[in-house]
C-alpha atoms as a PDB file:
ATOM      1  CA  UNK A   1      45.421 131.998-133.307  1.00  0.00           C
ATOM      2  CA  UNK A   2      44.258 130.949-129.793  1.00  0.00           C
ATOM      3  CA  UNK A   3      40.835 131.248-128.308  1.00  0.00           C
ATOM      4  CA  UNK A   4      39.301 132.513-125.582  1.00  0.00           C
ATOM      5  CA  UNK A   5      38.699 129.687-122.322  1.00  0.00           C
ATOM      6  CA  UNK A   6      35.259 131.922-121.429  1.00  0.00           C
ATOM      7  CA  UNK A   7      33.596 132.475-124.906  1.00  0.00           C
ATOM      8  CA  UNK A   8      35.469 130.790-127.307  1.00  0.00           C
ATOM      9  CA  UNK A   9      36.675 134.088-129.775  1.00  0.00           C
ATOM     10  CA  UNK A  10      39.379 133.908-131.489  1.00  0.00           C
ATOM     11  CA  UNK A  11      42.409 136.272-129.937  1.00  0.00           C
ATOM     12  CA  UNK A  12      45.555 137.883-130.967  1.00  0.00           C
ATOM     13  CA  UNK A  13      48.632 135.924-129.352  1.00  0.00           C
ATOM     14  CA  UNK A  14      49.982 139.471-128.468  1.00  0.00           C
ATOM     15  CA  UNK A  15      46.204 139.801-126.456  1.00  0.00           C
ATOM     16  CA  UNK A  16      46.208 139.309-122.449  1.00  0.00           C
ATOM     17  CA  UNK A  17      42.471 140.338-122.608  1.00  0.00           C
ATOM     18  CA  UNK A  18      39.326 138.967-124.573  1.00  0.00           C
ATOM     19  CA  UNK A  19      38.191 141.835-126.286  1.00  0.00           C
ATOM     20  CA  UNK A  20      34.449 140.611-126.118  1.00  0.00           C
ATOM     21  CA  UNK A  21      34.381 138.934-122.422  1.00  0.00           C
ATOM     22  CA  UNK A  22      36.912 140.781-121.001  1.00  0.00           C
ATOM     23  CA  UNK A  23      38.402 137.393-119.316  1.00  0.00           C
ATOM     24  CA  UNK A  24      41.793 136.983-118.815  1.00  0.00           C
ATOM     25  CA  UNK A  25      43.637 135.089-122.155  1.00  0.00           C
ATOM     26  CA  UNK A  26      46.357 132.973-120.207  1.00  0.00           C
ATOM     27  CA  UNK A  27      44.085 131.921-117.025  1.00  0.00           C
ATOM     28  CA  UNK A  28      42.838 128.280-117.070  1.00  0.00           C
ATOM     29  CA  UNK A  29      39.001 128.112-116.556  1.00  0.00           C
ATOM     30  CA  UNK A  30      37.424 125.631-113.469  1.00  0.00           C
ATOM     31  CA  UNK A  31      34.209 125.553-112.388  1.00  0.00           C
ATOM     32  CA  UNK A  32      34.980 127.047-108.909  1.00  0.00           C
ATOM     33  CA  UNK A  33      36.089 130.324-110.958  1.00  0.00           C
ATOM     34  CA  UNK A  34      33.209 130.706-113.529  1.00  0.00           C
ATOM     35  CA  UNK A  35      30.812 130.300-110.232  1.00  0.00           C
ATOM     36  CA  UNK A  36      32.514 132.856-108.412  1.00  0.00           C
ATOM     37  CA  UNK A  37      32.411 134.951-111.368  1.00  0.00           C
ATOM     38  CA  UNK A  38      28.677 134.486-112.222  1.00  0.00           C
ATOM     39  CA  UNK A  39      28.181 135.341-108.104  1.00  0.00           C
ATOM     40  CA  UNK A  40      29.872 138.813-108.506  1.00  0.00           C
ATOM     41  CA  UNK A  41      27.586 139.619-111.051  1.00  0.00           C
ATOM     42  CA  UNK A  42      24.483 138.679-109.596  1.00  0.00           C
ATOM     43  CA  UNK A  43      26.185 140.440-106.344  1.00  0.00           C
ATOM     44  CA  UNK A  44      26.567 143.561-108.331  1.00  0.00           C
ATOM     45  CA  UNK A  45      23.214 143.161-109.608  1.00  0.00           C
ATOM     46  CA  UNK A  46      21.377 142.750-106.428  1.00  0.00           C
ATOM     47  CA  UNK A  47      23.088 146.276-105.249  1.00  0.00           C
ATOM     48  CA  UNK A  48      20.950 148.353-107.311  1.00  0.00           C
ATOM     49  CA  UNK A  49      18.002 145.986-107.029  1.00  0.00           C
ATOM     50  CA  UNK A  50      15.621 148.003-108.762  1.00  0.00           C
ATOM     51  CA  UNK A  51      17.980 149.426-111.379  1.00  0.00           C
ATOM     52  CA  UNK A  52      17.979 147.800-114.670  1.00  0.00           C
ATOM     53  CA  UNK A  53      21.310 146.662-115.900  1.00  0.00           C
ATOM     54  CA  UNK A  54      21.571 146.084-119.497  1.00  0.00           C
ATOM     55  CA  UNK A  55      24.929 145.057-120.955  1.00  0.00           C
ATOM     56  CA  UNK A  56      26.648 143.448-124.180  1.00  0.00           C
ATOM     57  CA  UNK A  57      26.769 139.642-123.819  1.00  0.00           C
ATOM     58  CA  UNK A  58      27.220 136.724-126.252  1.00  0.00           C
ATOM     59  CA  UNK A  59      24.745 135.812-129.169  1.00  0.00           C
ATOM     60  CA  UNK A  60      23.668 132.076-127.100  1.00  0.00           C
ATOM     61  CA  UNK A  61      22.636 133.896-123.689  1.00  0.00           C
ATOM     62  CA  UNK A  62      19.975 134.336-120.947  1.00  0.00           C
ATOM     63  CA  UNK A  63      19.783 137.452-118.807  1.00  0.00           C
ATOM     64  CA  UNK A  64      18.225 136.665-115.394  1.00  0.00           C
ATOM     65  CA  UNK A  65      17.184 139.321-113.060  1.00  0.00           C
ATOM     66  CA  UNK A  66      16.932 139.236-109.346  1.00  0.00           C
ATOM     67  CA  UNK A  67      14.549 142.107-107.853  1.00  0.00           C
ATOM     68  CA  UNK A  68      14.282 142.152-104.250  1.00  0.00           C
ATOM     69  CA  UNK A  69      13.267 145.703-103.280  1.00  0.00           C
ATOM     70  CA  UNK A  70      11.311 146.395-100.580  1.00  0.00           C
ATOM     71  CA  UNK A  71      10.094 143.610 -97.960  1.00  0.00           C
ATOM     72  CA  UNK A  72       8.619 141.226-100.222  1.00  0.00           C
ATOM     73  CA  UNK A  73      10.107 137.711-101.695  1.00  0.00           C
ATOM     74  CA  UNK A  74      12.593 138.177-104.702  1.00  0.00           C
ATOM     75  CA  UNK A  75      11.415 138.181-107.862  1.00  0.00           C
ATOM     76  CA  UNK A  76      12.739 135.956-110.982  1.00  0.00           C
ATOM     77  CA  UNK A  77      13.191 137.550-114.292  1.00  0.00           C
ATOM     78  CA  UNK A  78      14.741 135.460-117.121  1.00  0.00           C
ATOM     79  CA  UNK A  79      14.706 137.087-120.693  1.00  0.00           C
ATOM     80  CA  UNK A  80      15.663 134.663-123.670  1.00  0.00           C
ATOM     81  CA  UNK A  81      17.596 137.087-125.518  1.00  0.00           C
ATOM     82  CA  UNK A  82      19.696 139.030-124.242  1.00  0.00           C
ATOM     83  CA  UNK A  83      19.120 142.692-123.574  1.00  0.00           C
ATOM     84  CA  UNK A  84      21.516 145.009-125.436  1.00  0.00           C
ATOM     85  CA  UNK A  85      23.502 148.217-124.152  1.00  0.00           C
ATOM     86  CA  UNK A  86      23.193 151.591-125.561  1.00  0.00           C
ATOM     87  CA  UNK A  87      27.294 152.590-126.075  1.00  0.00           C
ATOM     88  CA  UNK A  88      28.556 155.411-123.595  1.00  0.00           C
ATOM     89  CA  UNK A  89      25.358 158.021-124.707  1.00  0.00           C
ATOM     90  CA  UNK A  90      25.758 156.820-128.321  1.00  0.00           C
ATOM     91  CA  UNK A  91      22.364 155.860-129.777  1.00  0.00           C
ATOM     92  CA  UNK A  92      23.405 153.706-132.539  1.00  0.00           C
ATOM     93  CA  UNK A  93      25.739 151.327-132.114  1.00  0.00           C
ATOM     94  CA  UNK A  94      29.083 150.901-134.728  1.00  0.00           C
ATOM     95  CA  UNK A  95      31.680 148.275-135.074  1.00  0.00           C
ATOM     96  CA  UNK A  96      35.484 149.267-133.107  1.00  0.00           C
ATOM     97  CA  UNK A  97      37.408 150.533-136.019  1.00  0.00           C
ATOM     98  CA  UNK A  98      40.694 148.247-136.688  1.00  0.00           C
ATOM     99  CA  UNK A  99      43.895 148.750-134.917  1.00  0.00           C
ATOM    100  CA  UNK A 100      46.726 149.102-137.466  1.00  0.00           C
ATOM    101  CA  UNK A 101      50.666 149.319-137.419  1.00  0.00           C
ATOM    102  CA  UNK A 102      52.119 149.056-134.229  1.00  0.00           C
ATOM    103  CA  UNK A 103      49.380 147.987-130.890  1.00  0.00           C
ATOM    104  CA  UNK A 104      50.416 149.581-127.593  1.00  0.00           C
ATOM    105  CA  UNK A 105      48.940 148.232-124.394  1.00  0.00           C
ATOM    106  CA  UNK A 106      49.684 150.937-122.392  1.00  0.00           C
ATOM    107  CA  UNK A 107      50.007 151.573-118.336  1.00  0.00           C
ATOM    108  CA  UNK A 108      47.279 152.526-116.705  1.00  0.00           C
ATOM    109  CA  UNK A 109      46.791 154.583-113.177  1.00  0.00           C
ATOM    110  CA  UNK A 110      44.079 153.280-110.977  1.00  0.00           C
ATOM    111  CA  UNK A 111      42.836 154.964-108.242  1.00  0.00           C
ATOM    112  CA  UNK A 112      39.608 153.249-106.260  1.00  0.00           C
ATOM    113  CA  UNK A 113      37.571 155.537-104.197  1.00  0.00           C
ATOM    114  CA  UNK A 114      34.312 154.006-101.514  1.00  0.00           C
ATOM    115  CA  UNK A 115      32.125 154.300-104.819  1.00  0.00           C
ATOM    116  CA  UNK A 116      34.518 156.011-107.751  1.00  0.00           C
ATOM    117  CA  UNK A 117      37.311 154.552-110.033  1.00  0.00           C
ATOM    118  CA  UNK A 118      39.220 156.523-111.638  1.00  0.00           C
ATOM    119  CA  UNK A 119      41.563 155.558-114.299  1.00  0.00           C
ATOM    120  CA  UNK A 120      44.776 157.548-115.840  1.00  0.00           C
ATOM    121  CA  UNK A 121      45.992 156.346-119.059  1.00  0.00           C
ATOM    122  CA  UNK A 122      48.976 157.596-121.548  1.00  0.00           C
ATOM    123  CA  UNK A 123      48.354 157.819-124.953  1.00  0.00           C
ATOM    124  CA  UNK A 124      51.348 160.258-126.653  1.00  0.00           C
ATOM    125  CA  UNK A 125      50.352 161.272-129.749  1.00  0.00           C
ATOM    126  CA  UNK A 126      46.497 161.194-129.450  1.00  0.00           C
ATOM    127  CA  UNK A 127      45.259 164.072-130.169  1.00  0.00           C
ATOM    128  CA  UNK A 128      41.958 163.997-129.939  1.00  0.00           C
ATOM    129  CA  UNK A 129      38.732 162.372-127.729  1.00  0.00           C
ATOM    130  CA  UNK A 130      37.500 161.538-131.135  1.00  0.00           C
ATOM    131  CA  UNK A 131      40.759 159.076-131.497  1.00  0.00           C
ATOM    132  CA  UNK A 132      39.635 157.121-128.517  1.00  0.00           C
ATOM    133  CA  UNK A 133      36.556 154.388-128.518  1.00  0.00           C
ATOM    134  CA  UNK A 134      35.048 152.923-125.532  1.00  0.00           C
ATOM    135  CA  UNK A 135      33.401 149.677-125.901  1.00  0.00           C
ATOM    136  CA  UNK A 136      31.077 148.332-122.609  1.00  0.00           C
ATOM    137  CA  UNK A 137      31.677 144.998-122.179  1.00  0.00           C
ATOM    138  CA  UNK A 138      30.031 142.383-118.969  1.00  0.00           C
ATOM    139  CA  UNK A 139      32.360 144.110-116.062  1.00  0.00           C
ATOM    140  CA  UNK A 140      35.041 145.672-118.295  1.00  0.00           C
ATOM    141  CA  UNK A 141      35.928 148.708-120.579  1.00  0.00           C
ATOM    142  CA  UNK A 142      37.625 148.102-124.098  1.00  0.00           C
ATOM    143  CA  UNK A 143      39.738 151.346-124.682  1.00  0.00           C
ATOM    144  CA  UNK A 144      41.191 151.505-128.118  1.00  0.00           C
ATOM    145  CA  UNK A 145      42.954 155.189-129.426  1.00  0.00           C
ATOM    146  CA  UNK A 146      44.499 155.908-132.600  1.00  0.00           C
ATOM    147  CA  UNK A 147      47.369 158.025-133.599  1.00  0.00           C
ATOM    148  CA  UNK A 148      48.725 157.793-136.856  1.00  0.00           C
ATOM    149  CA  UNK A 149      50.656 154.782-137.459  1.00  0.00           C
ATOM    150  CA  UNK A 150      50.110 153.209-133.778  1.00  0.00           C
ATOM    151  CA  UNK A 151      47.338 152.412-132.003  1.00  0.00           C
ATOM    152  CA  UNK A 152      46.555 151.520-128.029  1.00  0.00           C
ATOM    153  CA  UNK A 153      44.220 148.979-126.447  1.00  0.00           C
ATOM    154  CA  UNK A 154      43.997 148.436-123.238  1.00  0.00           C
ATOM    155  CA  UNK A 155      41.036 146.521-121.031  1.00  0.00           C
ATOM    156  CA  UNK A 156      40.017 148.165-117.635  1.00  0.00           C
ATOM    157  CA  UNK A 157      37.819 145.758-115.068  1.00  0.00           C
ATOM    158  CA  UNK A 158      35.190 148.180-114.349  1.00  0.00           C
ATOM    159  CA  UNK A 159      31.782 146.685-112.325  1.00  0.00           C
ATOM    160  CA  UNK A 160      28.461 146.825-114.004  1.00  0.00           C
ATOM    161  CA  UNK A 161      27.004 149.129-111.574  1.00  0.00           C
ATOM    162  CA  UNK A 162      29.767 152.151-112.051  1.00  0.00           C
ATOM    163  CA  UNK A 163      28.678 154.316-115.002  1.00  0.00           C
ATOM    164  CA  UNK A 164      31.217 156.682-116.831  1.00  0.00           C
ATOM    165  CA  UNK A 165      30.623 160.343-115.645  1.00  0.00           C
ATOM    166  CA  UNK A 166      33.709 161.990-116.914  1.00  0.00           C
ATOM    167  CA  UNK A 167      35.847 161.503-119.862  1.00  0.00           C
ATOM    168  CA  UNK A 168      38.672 164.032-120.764  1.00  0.00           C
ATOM    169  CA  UNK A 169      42.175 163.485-122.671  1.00  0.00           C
ATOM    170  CA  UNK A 170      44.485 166.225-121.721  1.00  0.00           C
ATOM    171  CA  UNK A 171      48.282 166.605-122.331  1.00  0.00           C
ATOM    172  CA  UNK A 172      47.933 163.189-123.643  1.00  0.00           C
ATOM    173  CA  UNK A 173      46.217 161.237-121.178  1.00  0.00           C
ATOM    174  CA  UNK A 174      42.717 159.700-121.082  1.00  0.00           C
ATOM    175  CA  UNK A 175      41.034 160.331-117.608  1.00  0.00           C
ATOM    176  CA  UNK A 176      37.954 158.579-116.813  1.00  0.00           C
ATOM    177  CA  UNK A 177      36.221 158.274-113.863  1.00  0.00           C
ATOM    178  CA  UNK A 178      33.385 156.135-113.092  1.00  0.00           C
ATOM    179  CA  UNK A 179      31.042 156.141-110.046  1.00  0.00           C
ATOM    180  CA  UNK A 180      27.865 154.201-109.020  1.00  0.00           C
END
């Protein structure tokens, strides 16, 4: 098994996506990238400066929160643990159930709007929202769905500050469309 370059999990060889950081398996880590990543984030942080993002990050973390609303000087937040995300609405949270048998990673349809994503994805055979899970990760989606004997996974870059505000599977297809 190989590991992820980010945060170290173990992955699937068949896996182009961490399934907990949402990094990219097969692309070589420098310090110029992790920077620029860790920028975007505090970018997308300082958009909604008053907003309160929490999200799902590793067990050894700091979260670190910029506020700069208003005229005054920014203010520093750093929390020792990290703060963790409700699930899409769900109060509780639950471990992904297991893909089994065969694990499609299917095409997906992106459309990008000034302040909307929307996303198009084919799952035949699914026959039900209650066969698909949606797992938050830092700045990406985990979408797993299950029918019968094959199973789909797929991981969608989607920033922190869009929140999911429709979800519907019809004919087949998941639609989801986020917006900020």
């Amino acid at each position: 098994m190989r590991k992820c370059n980010l945060c170290s999990r173990k992955l699937r060889d068949r896996w182009n996506y961490c399934p907990r950081c949402g990094a990219e398996v097969n692309k070589k880590i420098n310090m110029f990238n992790l920077l620029r990543r860790q920028m975007d984030i505090l970018r997308n942080l300082m958009v909604n400066d008053n907003v309160e993002q929490n999200v799902q990050s590793p067990g050894n973390a700091i979260t670190i929160r910029i506020d700069s609303s208003g005229f005054r000087s920014p203010h520093v937040n750093l929390y020792p643990q990290p703060k963790q995300q409700k699930d899409m609405n769900e109060a509780k949270r639950t471990e992904p159930k297991k893909l089994t048998g065969k694990v499609i990673e299917p095409d997906v349809k992106v459309k990008r709007l000034s302040n909307e994503i929307m996303f198009k994805i084919p799952l035949p055979d699914v026959k039900s929202e209650k066969n698909v899970e949606l797992n938050r990760l830092t700045d990406s989606l985990e979408v797993r769905a299950f029918a019968g004997d094959k199973g789909y996974f797929k991981i969608l870059n989607v920033p922190r500050n869009h929140k999911l505000i429709n979800k519907s599977l019809d004919n087949g297809t998941l639609n989801l469309k986020f917006a900020v």
